[in-house]
C-alpha atoms as a PDB file:
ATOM      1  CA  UNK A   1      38.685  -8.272  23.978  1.00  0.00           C
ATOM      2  CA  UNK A   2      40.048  -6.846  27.038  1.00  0.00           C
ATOM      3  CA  UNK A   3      37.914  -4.201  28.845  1.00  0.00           C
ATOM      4  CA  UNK A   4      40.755  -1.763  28.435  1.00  0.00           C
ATOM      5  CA  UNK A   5      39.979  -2.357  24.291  1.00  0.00           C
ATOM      6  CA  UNK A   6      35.858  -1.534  24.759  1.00  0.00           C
ATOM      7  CA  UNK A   7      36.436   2.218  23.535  1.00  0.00           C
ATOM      8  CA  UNK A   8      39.584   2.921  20.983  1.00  0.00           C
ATOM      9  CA  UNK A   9      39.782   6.218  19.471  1.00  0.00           C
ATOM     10  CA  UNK A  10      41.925   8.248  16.959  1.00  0.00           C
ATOM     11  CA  UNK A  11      42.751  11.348  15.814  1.00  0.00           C
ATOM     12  CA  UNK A  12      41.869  12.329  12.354  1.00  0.00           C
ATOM     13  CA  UNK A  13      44.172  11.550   9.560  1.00  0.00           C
ATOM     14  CA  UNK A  14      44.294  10.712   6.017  1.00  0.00           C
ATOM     15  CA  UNK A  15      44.063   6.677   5.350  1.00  0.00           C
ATOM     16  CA  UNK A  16      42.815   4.113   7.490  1.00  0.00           C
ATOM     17  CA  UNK A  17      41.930   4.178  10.454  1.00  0.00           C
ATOM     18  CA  UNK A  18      40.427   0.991  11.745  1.00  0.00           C
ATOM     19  CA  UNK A  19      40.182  -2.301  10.330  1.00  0.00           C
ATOM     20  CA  UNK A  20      37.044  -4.307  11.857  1.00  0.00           C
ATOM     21  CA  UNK A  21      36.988  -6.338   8.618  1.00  0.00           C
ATOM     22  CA  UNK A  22      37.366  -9.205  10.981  1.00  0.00           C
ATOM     23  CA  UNK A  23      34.210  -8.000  13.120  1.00  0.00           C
ATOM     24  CA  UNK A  24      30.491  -9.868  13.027  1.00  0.00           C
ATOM     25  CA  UNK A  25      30.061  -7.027  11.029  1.00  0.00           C
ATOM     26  CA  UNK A  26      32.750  -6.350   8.877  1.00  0.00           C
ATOM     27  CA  UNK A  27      33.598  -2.649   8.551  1.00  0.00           C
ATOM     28  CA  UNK A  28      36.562  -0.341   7.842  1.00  0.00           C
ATOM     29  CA  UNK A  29      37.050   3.171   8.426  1.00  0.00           C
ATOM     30  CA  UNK A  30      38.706   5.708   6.773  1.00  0.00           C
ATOM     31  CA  UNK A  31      39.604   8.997   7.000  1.00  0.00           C
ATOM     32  CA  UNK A  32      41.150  12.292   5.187  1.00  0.00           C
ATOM     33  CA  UNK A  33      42.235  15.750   6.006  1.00  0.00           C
ATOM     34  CA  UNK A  34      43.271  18.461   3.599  1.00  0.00           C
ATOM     35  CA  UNK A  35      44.023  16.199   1.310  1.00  0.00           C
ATOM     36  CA  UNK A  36      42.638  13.817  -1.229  1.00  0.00           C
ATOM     37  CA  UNK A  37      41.641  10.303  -0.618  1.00  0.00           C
ATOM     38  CA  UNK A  38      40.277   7.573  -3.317  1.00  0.00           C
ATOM     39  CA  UNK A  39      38.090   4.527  -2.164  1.00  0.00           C
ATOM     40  CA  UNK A  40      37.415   1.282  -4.149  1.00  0.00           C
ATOM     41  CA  UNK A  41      34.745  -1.028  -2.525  1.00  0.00           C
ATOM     42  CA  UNK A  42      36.752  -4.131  -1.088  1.00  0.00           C
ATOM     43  CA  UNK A  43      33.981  -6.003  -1.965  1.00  0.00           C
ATOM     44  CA  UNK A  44      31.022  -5.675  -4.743  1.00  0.00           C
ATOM     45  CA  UNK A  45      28.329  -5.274  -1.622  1.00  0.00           C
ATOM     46  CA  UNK A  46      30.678  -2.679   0.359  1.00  0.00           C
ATOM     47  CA  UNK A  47      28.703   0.547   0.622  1.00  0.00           C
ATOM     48  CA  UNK A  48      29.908   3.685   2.711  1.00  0.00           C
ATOM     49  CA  UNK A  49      28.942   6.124   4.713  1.00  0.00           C
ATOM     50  CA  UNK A  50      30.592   9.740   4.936  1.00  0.00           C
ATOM     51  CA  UNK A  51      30.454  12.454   7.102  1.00  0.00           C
ATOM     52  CA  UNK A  52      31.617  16.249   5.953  1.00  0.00           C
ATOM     53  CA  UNK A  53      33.665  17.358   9.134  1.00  0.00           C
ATOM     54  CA  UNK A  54      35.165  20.646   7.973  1.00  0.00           C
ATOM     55  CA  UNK A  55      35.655  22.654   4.614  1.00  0.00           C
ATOM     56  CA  UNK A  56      34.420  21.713   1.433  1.00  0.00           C
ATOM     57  CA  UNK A  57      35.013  18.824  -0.296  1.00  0.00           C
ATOM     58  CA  UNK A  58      34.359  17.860  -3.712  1.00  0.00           C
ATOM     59  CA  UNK A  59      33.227  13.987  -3.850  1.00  0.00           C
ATOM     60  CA  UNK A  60      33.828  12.372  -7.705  1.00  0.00           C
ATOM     61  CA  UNK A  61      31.651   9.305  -7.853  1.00  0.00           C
ATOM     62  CA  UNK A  62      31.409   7.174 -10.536  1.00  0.00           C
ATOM     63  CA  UNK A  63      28.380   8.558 -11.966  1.00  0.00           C
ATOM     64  CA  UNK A  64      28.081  11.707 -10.355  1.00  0.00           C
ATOM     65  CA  UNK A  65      30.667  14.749  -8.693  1.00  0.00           C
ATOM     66  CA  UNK A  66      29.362  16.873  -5.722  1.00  0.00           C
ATOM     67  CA  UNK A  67      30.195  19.759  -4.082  1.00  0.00           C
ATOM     68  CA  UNK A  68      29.439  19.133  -0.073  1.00  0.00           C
ATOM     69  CA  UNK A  69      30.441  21.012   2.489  1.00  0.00           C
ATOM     70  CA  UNK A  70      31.142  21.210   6.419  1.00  0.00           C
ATOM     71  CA  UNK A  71      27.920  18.929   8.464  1.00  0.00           C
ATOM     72  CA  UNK A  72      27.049  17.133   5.512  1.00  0.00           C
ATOM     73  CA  UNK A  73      26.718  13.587   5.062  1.00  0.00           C
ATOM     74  CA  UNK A  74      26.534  11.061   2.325  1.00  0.00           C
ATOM     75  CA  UNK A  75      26.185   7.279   1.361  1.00  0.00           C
ATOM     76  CA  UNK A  76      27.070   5.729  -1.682  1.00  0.00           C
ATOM     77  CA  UNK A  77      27.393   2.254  -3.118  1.00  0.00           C
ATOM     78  CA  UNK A  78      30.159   3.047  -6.082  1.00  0.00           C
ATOM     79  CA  UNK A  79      33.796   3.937  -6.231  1.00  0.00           C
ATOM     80  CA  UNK A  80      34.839   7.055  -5.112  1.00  0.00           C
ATOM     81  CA  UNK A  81      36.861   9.894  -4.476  1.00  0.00           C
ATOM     82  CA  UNK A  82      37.243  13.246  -2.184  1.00  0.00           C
ATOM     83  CA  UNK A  83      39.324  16.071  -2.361  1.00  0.00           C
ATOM     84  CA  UNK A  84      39.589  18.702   0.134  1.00  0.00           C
ATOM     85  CA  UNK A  85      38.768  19.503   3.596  1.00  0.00           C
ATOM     86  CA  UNK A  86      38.284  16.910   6.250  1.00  0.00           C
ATOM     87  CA  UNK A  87      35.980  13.876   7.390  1.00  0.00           C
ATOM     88  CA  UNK A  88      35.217  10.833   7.951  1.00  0.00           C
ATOM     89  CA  UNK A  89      33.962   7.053   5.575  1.00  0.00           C
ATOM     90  CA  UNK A  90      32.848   3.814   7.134  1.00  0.00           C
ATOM     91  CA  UNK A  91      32.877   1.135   4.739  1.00  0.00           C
ATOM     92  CA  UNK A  92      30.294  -1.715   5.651  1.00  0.00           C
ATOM     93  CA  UNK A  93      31.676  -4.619   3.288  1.00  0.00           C
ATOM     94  CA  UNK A  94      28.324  -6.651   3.745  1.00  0.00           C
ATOM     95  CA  UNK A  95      24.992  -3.920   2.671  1.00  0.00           C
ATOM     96  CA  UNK A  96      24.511  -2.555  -0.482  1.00  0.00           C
ATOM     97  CA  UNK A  97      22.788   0.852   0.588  1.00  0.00           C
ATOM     98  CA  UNK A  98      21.197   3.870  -1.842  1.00  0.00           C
ATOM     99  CA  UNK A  99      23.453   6.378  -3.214  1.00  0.00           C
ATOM    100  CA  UNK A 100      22.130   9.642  -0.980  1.00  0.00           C
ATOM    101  CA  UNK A 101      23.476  12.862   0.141  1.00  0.00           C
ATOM    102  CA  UNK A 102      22.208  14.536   2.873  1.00  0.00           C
ATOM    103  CA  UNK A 103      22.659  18.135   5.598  1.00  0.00           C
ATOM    104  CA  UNK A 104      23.676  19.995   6.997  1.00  0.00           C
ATOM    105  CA  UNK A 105      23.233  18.375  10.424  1.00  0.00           C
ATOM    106  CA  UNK A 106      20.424  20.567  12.401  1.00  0.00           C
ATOM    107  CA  UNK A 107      20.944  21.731  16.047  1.00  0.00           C
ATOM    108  CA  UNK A 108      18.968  19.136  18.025  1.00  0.00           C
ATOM    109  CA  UNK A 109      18.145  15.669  17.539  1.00  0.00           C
ATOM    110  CA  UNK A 110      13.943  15.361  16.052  1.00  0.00           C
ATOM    111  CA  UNK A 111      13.966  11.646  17.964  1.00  0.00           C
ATOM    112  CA  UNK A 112      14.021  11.636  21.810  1.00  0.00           C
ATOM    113  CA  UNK A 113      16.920   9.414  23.256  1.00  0.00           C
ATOM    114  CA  UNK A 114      18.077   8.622  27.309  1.00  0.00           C
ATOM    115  CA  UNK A 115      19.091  11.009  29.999  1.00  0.00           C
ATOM    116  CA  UNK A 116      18.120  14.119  28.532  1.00  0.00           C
ATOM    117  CA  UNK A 117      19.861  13.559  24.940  1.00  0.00           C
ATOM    118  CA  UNK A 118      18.146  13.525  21.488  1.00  0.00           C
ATOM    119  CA  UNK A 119      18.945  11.410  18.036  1.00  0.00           C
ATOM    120  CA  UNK A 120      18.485  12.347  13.924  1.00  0.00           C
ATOM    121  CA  UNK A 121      18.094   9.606  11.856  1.00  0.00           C
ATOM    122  CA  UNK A 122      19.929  10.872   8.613  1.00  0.00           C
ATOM    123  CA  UNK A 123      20.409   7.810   6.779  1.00  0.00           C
ATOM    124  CA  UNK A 124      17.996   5.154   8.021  1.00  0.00           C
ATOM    125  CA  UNK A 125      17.903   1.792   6.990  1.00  0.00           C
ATOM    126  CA  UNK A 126      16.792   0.584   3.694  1.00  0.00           C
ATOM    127  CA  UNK A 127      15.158  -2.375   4.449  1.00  0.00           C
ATOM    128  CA  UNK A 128      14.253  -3.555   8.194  1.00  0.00           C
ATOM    129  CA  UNK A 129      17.674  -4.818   9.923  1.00  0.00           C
ATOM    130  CA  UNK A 130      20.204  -2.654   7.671  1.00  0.00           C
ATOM    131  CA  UNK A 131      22.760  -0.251   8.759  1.00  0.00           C
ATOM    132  CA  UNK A 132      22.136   3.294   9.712  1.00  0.00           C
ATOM    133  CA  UNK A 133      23.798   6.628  10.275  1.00  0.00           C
ATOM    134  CA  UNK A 134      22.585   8.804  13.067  1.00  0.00           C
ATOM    135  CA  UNK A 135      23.405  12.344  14.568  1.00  0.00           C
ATOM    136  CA  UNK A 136      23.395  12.291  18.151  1.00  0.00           C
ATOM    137  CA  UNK A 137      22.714  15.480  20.951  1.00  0.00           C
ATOM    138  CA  UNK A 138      24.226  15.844  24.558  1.00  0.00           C
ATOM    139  CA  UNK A 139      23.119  18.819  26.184  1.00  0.00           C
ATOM    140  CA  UNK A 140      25.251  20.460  28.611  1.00  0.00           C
ATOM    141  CA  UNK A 141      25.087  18.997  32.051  1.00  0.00           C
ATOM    142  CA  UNK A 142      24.191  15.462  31.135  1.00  0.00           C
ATOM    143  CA  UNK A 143      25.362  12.374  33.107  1.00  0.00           C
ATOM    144  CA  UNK A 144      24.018   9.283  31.046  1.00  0.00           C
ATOM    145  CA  UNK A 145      23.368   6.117  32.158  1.00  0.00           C
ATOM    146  CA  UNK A 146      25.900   3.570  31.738  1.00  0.00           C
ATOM    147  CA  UNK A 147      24.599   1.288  29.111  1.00  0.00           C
ATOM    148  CA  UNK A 148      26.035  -1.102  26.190  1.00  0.00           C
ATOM    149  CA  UNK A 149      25.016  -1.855  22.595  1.00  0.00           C
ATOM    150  CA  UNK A 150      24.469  -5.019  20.947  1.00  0.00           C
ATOM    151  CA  UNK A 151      26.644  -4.245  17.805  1.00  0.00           C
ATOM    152  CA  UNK A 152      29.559  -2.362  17.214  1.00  0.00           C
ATOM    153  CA  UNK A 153      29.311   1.648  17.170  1.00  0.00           C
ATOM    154  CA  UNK A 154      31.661   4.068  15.013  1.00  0.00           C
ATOM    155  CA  UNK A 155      31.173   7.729  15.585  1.00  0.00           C
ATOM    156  CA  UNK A 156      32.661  11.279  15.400  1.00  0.00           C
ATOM    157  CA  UNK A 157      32.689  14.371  17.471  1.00  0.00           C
ATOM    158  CA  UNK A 158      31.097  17.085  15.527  1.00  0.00           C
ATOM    159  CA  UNK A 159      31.246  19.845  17.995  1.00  0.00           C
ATOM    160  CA  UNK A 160      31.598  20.417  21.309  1.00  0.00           C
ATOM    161  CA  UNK A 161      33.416  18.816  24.674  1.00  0.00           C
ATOM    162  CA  UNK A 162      32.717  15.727  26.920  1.00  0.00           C
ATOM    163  CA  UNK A 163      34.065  12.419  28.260  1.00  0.00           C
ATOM    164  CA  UNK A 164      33.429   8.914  27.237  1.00  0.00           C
ATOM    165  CA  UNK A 165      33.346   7.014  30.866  1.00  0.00           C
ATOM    166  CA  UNK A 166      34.005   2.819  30.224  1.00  0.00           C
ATOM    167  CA  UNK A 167      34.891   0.712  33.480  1.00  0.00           C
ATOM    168  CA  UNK A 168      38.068   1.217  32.777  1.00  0.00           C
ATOM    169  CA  UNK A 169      38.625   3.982  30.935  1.00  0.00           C
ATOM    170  CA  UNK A 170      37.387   7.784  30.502  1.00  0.00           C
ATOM    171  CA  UNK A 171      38.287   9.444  27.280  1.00  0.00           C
ATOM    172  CA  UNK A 172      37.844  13.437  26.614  1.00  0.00           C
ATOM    173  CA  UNK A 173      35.953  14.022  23.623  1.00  0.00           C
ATOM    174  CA  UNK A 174      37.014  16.696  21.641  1.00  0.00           C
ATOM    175  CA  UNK A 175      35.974  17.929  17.836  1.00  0.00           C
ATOM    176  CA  UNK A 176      37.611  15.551  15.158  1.00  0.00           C
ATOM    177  CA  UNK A 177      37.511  12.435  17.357  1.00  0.00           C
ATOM    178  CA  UNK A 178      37.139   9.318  15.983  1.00  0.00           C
ATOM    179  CA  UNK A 179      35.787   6.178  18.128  1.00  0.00           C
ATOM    180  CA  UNK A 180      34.941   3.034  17.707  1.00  0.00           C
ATOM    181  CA  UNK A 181      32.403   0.950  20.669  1.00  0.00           C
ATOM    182  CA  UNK A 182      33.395  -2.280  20.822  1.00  0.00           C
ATOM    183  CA  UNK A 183      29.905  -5.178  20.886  1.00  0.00           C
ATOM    184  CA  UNK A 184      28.573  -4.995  24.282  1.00  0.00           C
ATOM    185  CA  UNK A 185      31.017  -2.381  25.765  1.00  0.00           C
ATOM    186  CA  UNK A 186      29.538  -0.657  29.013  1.00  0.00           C
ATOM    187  CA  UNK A 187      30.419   2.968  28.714  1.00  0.00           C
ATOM    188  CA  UNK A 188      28.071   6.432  29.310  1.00  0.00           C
ATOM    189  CA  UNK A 189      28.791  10.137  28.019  1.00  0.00           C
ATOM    190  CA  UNK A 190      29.402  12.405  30.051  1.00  0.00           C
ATOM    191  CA  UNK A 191      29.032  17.087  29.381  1.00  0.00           C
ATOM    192  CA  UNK A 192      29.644  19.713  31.802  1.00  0.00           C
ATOM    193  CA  UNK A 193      27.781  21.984  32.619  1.00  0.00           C
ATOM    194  CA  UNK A 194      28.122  24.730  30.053  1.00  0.00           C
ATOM    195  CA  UNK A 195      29.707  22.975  26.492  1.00  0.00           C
ATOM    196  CA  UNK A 196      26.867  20.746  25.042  1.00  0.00           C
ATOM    197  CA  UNK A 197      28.248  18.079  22.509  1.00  0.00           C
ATOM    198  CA  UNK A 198      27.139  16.591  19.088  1.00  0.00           C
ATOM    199  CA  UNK A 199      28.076  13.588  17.422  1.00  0.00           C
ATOM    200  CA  UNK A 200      27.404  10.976  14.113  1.00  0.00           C
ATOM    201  CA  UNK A 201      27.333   7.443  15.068  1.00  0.00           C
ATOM    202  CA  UNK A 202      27.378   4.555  12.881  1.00  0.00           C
ATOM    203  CA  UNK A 203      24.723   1.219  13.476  1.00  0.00           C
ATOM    204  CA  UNK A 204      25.742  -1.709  11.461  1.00  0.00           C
ATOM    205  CA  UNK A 205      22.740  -2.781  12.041  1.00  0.00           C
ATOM    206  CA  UNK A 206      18.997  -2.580  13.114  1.00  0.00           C
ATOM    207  CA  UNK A 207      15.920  -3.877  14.486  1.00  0.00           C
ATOM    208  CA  UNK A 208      13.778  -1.032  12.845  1.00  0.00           C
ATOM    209  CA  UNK A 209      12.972  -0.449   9.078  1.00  0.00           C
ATOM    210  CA  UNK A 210      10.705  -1.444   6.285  1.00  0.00           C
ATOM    211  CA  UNK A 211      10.032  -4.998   5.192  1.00  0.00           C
ATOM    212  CA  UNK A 212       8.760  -6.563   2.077  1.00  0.00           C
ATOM    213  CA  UNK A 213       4.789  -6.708   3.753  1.00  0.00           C
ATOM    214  CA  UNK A 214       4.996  -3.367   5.742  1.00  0.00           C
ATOM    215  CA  UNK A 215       6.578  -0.353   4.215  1.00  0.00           C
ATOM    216  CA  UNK A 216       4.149   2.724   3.294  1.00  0.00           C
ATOM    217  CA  UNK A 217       3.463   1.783  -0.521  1.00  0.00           C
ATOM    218  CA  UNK A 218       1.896  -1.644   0.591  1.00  0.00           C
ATOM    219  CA  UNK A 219       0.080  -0.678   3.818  1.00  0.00           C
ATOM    220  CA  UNK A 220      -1.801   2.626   2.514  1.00  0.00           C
ATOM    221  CA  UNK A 221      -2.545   0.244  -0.694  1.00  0.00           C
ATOM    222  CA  UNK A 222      -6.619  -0.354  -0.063  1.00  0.00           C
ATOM    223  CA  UNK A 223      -8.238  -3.244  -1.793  1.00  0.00           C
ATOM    224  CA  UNK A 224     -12.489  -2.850  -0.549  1.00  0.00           C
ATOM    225  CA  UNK A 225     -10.945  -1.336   2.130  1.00  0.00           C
ATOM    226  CA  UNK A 226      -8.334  -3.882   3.627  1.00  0.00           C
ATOM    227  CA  UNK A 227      -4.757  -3.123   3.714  1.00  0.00           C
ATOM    228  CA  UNK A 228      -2.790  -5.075   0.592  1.00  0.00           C
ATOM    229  CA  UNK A 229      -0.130  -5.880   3.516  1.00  0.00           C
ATOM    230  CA  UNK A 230      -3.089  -7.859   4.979  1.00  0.00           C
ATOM    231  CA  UNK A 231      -3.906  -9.835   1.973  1.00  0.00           C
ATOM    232  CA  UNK A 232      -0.970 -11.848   1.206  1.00  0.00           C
ATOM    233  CA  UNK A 233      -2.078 -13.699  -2.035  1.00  0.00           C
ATOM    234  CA  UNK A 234      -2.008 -10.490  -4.034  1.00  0.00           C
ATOM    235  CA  UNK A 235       1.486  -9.453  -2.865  1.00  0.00           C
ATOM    236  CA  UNK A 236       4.708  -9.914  -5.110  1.00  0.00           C
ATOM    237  CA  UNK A 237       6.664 -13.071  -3.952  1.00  0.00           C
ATOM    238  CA  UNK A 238      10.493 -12.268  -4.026  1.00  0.00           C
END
């Protein structure tokens, strides 16, 4: 990948947007605006997560129809449809994630981040290592520091103005953006002093979540007063 390809963007538009099918972890994005937009899972673990970017949309699941509107978010591990107004769906085609809806997106972030910025976890990870959807809070003025990730990163801007600065590259971010962070691609975010800027970002992966021997059911389980996630012979083998 050529440092030039680190940061790729697009405007908003019905269909697909990006195919990283081919990626360590495989993932497609799609997209819709004013229009209506069905979405079979490519494979039977492909889950998705959605983002509400403006208007209303009505989402017709398999089992269930919803009415969500603007800075709400979703995930769902079933066929689907929207109609209406305008966001965004990344498809993981590896994790089989709980069907959840979610919003609207608050003002600030509850989880400090770097340089000033905050983070929401809105749909965290099932299990410890799974993907996750996060909200993420630039104030105005902020410089980051230039840093990488270790996985890919997908994300949308939700509100606001900045600039995405790569070694190559600096890219204006404006509402209705959509980005994709290639592995290990050095960039920092950049506000001015007076607009402030919000975005979702997609983690296809994690190294935080619950695991089989230490999730809140298992460790606040007391047996003569010792933790059942300390006494392995009475915990269910998988």
């Amino acid at each position: 990948m050529n440092q030039k390809d680190l940061f790729l963007s697009a405007t908003l538009t019905t269909g697909r947007l990006f195919d990283l099918s081919q990626h360590r972890h495989p993932t497609i994005v799609h997209a819709w605006k004013n229009s209506s937009l069905s979405i079979p899972q490519t494979t039977s673990s492909s889950s998705f997560m959605g983002f509400i970017f403006k208007g209303e949309t009505e989402l017709q699941a398999q089992h269930n129809s919803y009415r969500l509107k603007s800075r709400q978010y979703f995930c769902l591990n079933e066929d689907f449809s929207v109609v209406d107004g305008e966001g965004i769906i990344i498809e993981n085609l590896n994790f089989y994630g709980f069907n959840c809806l979610g919003g609207p997106l608050e003002k600030s972030g509850r989880l400090a981040y770097i340089d000033g910025c905050t983070d929401s976890l809105l749909v965290p990870p099932v299990k410890f290592g799974d993907p996750c959807f996060n909200a993420l809070y630039f104030p105005a003025g902020i410089s980051q520091t230039q840093h990488t990730h270790p996985s890919i990163r997908i994300g949308m801007v939700v509100e606001g103005r900045g600039k995405c600065i790569t070694p190559n590259s600096t890219t204006e971010l404006t509402p209705g953006l959509v980005f994709v962070i290639e592995e290990n691609g050095l960039h920092s975010f950049h506000t001015d002093n007076n607009i402030s800027l919000t975005v979702v970002a997609y983690h296809p992966d994690s190294d935080f979540g619950p695991k089989d021997d230490c999730h809140p059911m298992i460790n606040r389980t007391m047996v003569n007063g010792e933790s059942a996630a300390n006494i392995p012979e009475i915990q269910t083998q998988k």
